[in-house]
PDB file of N, CA and C in Angstrom:
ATOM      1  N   UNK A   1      74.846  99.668  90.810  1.00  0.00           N
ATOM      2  CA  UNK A   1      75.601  99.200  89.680  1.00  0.00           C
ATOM      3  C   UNK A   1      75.836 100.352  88.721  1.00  0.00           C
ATOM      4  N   UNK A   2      76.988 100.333  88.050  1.00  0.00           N
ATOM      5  CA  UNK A   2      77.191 101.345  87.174  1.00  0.00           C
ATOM      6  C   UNK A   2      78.373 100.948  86.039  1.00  0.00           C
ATOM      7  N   UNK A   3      78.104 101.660  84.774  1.00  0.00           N
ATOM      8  CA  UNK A   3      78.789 100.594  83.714  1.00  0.00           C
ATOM      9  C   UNK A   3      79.611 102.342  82.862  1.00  0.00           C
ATOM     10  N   UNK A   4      81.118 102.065  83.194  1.00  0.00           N
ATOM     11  CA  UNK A   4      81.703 103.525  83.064  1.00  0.00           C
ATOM     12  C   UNK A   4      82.518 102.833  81.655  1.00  0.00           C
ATOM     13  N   UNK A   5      82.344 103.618  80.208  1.00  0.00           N
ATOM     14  CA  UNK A   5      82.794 103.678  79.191  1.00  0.00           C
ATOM     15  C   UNK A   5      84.514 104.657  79.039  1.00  0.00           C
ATOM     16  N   UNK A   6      85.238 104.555  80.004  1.00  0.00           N
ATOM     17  CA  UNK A   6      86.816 104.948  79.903  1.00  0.00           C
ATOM     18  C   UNK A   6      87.148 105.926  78.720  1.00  0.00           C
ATOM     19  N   UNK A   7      86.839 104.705  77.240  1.00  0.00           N
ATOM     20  CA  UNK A   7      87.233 105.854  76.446  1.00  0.00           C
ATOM     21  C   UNK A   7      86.650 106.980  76.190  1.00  0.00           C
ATOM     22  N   UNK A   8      85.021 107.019  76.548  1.00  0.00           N
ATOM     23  CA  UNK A   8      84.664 108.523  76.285  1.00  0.00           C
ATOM     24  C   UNK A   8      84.681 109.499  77.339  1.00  0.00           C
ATOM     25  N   UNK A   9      85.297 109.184  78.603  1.00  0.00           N
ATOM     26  CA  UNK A   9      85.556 110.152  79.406  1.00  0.00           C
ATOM     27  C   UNK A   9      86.265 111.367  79.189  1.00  0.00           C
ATOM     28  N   UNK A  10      86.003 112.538  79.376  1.00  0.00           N
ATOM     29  CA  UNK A  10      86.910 113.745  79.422  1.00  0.00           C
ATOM     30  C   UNK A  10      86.539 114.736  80.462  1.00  0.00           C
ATOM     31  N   UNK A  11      87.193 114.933  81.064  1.00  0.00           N
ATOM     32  CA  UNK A  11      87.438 116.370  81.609  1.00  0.00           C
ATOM     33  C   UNK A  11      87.423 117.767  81.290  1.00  0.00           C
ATOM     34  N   UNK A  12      87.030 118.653  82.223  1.00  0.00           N
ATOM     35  CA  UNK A  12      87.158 120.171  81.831  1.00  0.00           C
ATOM     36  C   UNK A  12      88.286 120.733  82.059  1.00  0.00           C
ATOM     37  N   UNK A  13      89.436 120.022  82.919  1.00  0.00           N
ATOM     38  CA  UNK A  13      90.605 120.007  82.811  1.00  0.00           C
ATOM     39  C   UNK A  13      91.689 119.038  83.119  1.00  0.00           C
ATOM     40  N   UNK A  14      92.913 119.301  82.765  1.00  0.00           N
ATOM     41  CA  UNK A  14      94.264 118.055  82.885  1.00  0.00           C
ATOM     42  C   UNK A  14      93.551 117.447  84.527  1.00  0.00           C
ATOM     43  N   UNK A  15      93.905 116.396  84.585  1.00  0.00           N
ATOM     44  CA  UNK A  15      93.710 115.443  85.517  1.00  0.00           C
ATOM     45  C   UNK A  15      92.340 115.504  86.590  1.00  0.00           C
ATOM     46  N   UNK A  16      91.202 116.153  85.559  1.00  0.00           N
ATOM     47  CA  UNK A  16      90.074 116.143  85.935  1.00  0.00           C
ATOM     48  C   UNK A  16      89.358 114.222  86.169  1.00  0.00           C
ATOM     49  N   UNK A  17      88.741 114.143  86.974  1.00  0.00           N
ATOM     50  CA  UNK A  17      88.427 112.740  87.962  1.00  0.00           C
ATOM     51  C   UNK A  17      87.049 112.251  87.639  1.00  0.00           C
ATOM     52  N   UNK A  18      86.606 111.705  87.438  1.00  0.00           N
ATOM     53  CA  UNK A  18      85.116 110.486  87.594  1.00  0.00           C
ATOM     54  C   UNK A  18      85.307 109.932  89.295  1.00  0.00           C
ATOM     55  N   UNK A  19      84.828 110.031  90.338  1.00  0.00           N
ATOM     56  CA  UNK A  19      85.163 109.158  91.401  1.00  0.00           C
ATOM     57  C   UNK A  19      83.852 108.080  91.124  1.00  0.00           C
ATOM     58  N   UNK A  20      85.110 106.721  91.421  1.00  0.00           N
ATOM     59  CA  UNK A  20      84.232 105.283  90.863  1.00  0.00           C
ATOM     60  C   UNK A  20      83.638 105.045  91.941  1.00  0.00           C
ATOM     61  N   UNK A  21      84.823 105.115  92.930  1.00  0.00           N
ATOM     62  CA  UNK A  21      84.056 103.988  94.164  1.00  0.00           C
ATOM     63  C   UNK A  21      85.100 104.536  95.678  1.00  0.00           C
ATOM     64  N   UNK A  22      85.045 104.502  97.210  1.00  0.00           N
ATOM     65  CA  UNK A  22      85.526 104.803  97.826  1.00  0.00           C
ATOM     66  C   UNK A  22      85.379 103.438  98.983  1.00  0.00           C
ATOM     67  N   UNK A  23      86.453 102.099  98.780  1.00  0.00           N
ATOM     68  CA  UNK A  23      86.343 101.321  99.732  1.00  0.00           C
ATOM     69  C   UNK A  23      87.042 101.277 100.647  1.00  0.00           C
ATOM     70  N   UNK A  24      86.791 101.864 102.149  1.00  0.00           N
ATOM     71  CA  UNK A  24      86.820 101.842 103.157  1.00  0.00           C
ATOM     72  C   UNK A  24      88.221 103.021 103.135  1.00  0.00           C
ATOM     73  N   UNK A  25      88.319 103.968 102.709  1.00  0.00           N
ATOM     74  CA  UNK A  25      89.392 104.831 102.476  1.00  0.00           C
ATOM     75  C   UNK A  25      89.945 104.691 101.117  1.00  0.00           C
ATOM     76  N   UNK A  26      90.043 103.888 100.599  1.00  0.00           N
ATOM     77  CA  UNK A  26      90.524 103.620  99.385  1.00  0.00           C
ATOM     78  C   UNK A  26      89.840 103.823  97.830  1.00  0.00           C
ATOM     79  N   UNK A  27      90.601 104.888  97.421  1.00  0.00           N
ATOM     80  CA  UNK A  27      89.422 105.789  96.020  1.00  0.00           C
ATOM     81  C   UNK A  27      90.020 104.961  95.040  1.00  0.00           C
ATOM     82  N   UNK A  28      89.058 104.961  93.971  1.00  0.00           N
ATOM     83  CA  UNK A  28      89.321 104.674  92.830  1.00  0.00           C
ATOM     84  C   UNK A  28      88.494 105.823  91.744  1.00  0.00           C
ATOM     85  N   UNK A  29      89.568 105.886  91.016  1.00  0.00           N
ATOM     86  CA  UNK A  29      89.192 107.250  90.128  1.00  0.00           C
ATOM     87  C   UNK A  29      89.489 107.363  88.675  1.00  0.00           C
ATOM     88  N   UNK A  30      88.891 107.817  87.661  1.00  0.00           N
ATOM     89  CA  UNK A  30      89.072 107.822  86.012  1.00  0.00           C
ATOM     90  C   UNK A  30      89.579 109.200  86.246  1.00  0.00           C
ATOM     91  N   UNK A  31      90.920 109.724  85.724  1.00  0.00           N
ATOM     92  CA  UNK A  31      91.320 110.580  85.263  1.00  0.00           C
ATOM     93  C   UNK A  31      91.249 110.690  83.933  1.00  0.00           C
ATOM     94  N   UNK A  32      91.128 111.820  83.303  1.00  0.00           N
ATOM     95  CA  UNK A  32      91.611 112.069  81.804  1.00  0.00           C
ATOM     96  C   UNK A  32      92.639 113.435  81.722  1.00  0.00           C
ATOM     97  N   UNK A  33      93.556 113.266  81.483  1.00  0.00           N
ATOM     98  CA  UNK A  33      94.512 114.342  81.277  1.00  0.00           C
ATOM     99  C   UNK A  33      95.376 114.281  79.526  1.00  0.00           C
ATOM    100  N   UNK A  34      95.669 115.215  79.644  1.00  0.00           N
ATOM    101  CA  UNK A  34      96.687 116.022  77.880  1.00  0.00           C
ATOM    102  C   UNK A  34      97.945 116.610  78.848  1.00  0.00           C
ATOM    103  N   UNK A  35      98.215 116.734  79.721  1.00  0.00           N
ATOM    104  CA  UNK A  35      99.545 117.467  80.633  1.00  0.00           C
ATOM    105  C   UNK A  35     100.132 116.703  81.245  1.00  0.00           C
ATOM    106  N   UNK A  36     101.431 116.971  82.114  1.00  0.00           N
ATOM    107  CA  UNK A  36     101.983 116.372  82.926  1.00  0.00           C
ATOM    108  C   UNK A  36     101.431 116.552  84.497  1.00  0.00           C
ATOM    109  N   UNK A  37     101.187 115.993  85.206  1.00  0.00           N
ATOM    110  CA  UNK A  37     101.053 115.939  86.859  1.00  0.00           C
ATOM    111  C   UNK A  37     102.456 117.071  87.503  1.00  0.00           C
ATOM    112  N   UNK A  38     102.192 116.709  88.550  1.00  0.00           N
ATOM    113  CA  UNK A  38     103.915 117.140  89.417  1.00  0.00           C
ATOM    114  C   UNK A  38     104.382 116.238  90.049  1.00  0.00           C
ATOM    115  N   UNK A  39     105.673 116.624  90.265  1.00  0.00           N
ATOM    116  CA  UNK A  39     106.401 115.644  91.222  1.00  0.00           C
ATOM    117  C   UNK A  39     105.773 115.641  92.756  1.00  0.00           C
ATOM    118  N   UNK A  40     105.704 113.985  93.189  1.00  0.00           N
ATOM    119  CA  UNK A  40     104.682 113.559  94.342  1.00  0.00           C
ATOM    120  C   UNK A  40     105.010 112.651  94.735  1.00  0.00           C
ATOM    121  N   UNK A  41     104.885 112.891  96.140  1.00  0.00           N
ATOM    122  CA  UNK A  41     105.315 111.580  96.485  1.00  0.00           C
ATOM    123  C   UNK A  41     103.674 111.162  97.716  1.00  0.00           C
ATOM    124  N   UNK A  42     103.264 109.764  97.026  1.00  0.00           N
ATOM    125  CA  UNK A  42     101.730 109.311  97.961  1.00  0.00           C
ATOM    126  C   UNK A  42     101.873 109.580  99.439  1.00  0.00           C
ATOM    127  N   UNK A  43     100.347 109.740 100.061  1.00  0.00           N
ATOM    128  CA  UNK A  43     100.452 109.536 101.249  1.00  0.00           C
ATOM    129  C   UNK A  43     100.745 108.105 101.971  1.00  0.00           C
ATOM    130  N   UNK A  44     100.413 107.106 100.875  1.00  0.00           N
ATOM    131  CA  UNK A  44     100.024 105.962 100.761  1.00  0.00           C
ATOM    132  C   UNK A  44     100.803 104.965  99.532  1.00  0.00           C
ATOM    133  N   UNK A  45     100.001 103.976  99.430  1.00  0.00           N
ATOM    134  CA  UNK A  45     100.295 103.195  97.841  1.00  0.00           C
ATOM    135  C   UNK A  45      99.561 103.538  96.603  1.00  0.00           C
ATOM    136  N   UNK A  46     100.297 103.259  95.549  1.00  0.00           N
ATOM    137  CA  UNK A  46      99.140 103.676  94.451  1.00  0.00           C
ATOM    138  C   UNK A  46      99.573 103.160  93.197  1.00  0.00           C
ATOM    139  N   UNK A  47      98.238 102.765  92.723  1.00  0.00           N
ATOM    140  CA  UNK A  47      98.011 102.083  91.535  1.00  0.00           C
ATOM    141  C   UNK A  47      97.810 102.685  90.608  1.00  0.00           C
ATOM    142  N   UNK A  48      98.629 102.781  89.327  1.00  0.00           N
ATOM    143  CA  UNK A  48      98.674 103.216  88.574  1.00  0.00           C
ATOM    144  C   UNK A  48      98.315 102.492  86.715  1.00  0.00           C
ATOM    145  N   UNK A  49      96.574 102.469  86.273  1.00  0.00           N
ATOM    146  CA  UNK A  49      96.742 101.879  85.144  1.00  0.00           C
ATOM    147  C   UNK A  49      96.018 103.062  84.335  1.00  0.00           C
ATOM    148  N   UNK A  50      96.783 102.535  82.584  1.00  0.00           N
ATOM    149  CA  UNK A  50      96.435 103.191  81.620  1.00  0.00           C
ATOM    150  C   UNK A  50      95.765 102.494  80.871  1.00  0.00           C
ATOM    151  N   UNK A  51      94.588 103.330  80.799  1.00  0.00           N
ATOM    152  CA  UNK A  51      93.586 102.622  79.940  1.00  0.00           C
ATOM    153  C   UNK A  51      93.330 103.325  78.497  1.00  0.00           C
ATOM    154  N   UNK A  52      94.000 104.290  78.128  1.00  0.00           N
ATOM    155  CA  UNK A  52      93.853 104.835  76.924  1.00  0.00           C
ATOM    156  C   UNK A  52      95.319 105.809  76.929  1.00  0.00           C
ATOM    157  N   UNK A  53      95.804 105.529  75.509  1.00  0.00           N
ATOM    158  CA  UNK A  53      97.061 106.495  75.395  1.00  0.00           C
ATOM    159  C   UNK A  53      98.311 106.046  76.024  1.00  0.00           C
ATOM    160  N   UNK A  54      99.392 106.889  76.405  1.00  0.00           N
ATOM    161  CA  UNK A  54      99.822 106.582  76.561  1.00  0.00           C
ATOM    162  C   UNK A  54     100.976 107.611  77.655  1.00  0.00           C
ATOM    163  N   UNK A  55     101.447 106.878  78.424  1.00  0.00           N
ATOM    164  CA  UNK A  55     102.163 107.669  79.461  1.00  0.00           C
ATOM    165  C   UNK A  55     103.591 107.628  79.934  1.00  0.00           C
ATOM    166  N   UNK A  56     104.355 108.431  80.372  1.00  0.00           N
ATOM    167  CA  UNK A  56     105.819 108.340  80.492  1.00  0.00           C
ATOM    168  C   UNK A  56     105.363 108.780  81.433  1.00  0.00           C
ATOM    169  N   UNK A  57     106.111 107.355  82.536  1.00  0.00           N
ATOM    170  CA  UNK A  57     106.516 108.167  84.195  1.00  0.00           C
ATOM    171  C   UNK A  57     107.648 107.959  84.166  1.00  0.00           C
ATOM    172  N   UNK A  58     107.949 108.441  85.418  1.00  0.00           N
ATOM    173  CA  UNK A  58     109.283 109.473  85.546  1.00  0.00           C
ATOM    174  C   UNK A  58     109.468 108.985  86.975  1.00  0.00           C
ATOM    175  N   UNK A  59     110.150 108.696  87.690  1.00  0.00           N
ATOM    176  CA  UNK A  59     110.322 108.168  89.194  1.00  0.00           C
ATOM    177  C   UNK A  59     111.755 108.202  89.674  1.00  0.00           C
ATOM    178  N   UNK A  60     111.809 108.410  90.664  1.00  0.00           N
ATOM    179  CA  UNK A  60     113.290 108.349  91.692  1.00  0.00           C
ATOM    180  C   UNK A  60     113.244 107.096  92.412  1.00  0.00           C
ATOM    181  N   UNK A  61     114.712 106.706  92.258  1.00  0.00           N
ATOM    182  CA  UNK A  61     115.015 105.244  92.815  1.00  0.00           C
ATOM    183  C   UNK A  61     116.678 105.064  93.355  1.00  0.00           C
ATOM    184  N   UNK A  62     116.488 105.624  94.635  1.00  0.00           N
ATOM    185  CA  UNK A  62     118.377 105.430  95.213  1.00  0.00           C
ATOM    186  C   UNK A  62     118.431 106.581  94.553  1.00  0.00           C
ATOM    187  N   UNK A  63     117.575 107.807  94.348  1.00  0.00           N
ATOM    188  CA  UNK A  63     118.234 109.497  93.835  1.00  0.00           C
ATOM    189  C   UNK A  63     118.520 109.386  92.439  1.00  0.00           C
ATOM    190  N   UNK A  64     118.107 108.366  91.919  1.00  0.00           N
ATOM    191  CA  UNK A  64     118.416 108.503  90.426  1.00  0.00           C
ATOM    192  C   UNK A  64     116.782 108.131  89.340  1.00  0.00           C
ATOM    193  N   UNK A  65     116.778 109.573  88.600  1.00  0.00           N
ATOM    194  CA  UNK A  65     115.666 109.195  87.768  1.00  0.00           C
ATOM    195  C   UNK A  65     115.284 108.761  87.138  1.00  0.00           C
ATOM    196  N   UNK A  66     114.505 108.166  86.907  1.00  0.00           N
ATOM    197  CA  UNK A  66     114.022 106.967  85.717  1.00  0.00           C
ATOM    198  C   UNK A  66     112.649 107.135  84.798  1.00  0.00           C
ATOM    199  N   UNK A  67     112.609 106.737  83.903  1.00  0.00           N
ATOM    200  CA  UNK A  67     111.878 106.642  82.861  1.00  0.00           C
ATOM    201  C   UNK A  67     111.339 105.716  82.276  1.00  0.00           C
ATOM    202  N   UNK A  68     109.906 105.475  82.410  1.00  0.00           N
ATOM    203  CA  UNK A  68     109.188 103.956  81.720  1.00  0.00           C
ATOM    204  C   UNK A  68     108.177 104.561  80.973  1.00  0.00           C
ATOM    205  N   UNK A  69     107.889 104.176  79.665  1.00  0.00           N
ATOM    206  CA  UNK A  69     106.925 104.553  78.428  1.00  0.00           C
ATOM    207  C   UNK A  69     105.666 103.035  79.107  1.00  0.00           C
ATOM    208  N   UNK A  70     104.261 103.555  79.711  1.00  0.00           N
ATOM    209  CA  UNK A  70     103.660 102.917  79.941  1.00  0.00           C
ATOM    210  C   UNK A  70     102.728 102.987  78.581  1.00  0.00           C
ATOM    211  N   UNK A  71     101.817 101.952  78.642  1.00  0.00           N
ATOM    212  CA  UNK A  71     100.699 101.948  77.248  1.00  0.00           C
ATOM    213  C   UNK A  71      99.787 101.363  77.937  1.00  0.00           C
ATOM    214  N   UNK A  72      98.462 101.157  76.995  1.00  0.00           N
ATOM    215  CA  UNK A  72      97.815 100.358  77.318  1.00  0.00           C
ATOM    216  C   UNK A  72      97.730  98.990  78.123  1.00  0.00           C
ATOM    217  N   UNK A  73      97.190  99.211  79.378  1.00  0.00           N
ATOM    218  CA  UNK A  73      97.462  97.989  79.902  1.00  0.00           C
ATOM    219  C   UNK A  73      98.241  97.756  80.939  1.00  0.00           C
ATOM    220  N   UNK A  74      98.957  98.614  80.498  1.00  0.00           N
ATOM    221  CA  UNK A  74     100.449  98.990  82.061  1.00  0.00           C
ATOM    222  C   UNK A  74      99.807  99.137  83.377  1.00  0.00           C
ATOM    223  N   UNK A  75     100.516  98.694  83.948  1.00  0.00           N
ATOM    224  CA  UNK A  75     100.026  99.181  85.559  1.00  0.00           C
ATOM    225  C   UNK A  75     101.495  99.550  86.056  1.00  0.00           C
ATOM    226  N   UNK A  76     101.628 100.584  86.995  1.00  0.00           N
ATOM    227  CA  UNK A  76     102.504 101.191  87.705  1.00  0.00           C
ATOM    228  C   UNK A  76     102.077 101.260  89.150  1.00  0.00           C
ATOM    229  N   UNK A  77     102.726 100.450  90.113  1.00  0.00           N
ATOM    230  CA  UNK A  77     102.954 100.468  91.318  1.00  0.00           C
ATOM    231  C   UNK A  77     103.872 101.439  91.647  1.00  0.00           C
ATOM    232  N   UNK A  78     103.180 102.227  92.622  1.00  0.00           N
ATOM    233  CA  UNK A  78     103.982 103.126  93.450  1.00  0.00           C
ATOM    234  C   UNK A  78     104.468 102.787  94.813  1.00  0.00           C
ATOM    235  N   UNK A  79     104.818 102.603  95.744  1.00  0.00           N
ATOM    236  CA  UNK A  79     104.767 102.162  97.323  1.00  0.00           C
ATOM    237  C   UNK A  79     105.167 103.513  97.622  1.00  0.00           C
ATOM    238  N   UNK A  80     104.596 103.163  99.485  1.00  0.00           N
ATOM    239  CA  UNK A  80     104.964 104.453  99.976  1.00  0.00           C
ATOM    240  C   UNK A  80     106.343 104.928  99.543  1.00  0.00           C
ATOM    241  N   UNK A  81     106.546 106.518  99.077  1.00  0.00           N
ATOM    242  CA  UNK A  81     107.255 107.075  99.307  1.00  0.00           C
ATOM    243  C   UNK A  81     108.180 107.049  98.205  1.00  0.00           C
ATOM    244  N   UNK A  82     107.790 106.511  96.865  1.00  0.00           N
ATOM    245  CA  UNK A  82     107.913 107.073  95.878  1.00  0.00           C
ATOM    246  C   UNK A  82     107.552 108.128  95.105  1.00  0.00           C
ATOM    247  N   UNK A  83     108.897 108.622  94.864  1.00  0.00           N
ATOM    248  CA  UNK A  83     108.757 110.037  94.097  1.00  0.00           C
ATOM    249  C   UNK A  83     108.194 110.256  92.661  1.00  0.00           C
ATOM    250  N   UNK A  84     107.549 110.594  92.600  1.00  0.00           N
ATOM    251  CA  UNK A  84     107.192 110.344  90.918  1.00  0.00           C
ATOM    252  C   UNK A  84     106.084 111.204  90.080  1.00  0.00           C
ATOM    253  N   UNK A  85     106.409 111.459  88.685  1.00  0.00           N
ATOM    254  CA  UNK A  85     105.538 112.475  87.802  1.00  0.00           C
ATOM    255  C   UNK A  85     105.389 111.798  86.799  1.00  0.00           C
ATOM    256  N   UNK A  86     103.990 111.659  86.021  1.00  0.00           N
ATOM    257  CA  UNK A  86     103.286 110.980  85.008  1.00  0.00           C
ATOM    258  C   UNK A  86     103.039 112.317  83.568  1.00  0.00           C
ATOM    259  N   UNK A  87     103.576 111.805  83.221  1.00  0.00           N
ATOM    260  CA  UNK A  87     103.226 112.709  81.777  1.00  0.00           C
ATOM    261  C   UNK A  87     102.585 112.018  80.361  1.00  0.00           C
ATOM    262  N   UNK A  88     101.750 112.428  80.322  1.00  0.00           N
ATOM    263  CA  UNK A  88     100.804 111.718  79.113  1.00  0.00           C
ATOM    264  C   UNK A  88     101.784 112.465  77.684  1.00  0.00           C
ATOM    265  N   UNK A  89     101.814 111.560  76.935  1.00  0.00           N
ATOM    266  CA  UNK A  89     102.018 111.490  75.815  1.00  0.00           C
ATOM    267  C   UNK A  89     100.796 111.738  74.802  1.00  0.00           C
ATOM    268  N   UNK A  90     100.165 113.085  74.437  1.00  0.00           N
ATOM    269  CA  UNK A  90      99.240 113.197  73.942  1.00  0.00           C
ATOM    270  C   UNK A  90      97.504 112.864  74.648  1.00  0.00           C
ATOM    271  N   UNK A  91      96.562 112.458  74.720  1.00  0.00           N
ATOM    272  CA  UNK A  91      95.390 112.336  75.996  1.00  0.00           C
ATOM    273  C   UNK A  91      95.609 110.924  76.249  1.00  0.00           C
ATOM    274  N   UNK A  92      95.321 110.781  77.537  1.00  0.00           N
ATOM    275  CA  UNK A  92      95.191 109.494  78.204  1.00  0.00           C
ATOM    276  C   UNK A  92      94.366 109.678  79.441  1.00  0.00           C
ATOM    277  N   UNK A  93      93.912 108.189  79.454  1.00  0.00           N
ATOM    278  CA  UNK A  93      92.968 107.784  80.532  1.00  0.00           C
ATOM    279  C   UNK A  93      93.245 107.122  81.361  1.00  0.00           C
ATOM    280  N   UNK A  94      93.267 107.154  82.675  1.00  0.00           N
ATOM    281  CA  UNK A  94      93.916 106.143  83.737  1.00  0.00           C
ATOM    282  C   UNK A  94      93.030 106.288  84.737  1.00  0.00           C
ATOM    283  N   UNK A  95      93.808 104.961  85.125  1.00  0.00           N
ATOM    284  CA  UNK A  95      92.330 104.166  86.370  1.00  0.00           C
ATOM    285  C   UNK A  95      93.763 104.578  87.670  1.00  0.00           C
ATOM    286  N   UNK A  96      92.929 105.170  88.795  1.00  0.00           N
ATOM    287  CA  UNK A  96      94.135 105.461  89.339  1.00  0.00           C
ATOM    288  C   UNK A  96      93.795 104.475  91.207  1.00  0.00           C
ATOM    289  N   UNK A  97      93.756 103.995  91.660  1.00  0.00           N
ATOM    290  CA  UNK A  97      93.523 103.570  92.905  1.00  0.00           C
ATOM    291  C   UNK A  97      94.590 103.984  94.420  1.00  0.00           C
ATOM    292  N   UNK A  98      94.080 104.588  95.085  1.00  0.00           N
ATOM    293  CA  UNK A  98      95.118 105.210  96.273  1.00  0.00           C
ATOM    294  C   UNK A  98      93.731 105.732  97.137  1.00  0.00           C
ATOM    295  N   UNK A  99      95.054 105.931  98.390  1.00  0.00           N
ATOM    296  CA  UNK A  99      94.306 106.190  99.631  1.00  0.00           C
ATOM    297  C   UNK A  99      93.709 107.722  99.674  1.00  0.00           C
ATOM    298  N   UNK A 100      91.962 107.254 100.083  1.00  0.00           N
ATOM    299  CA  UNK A 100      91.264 108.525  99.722  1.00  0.00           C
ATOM    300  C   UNK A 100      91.925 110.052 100.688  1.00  0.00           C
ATOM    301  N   UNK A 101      92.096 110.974  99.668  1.00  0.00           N
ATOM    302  CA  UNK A 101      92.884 112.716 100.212  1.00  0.00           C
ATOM    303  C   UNK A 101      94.479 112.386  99.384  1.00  0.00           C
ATOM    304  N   UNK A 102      95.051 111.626  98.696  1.00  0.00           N
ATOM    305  CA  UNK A 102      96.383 111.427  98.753  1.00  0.00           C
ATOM    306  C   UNK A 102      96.443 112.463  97.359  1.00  0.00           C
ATOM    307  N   UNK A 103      97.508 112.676  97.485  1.00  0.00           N
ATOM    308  CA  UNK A 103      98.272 113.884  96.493  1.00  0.00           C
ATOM    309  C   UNK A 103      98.102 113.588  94.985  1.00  0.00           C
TER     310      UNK A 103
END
């Protein structure tokens, strides 16, 4: 058992990780980042929630880019083979779930 406090997590750097749990291939992980990610596309699916702060992703859909201001609470589904870059808006914390090794 283990009882993980989100907001005081930090990292020694942008999208530095806590690994929570690894079920049956499938990671779940506390990031804390202040930067943007890169453009990526999963090996897999991936779950995307913000648990502190706040985040602008950025995604391709039919070649055209898009923009959603996530907050608290948001969850962002990725499916295979979406293109997509997360940029925090000042620090944020996210719970990230995807297939364990994925980009």
């Amino acid at each position: 058992m283990n009882i993980i406090r989100s907001k005081s997590f930090t990292a020694d750097r942008p999208w530095g990780a806590l690994d929570i749990a690894n079920m049956n291939g499938i990671t779940t992980r506390l990031h804390w980042t202040d930067q943007p990610y890169k453009w990526h596309v999963n090996d897999g699916q991936e779950v995307f929630v913000v648990l502190d702060g706040q985040v602008q992703m950025r995604y391709r859909e039919d070649g055209l880019e898009k923009t959603v201001l996530l907050e608290v609470g948001d969850i962002f589904y990725a499916s295979v083979g979406t293109e997509h870059v997360a940029r925090p808006l000042g620090v944020a914390r996210v719970l990230v779930i995807e297939s364990e090794g994925s980009v």
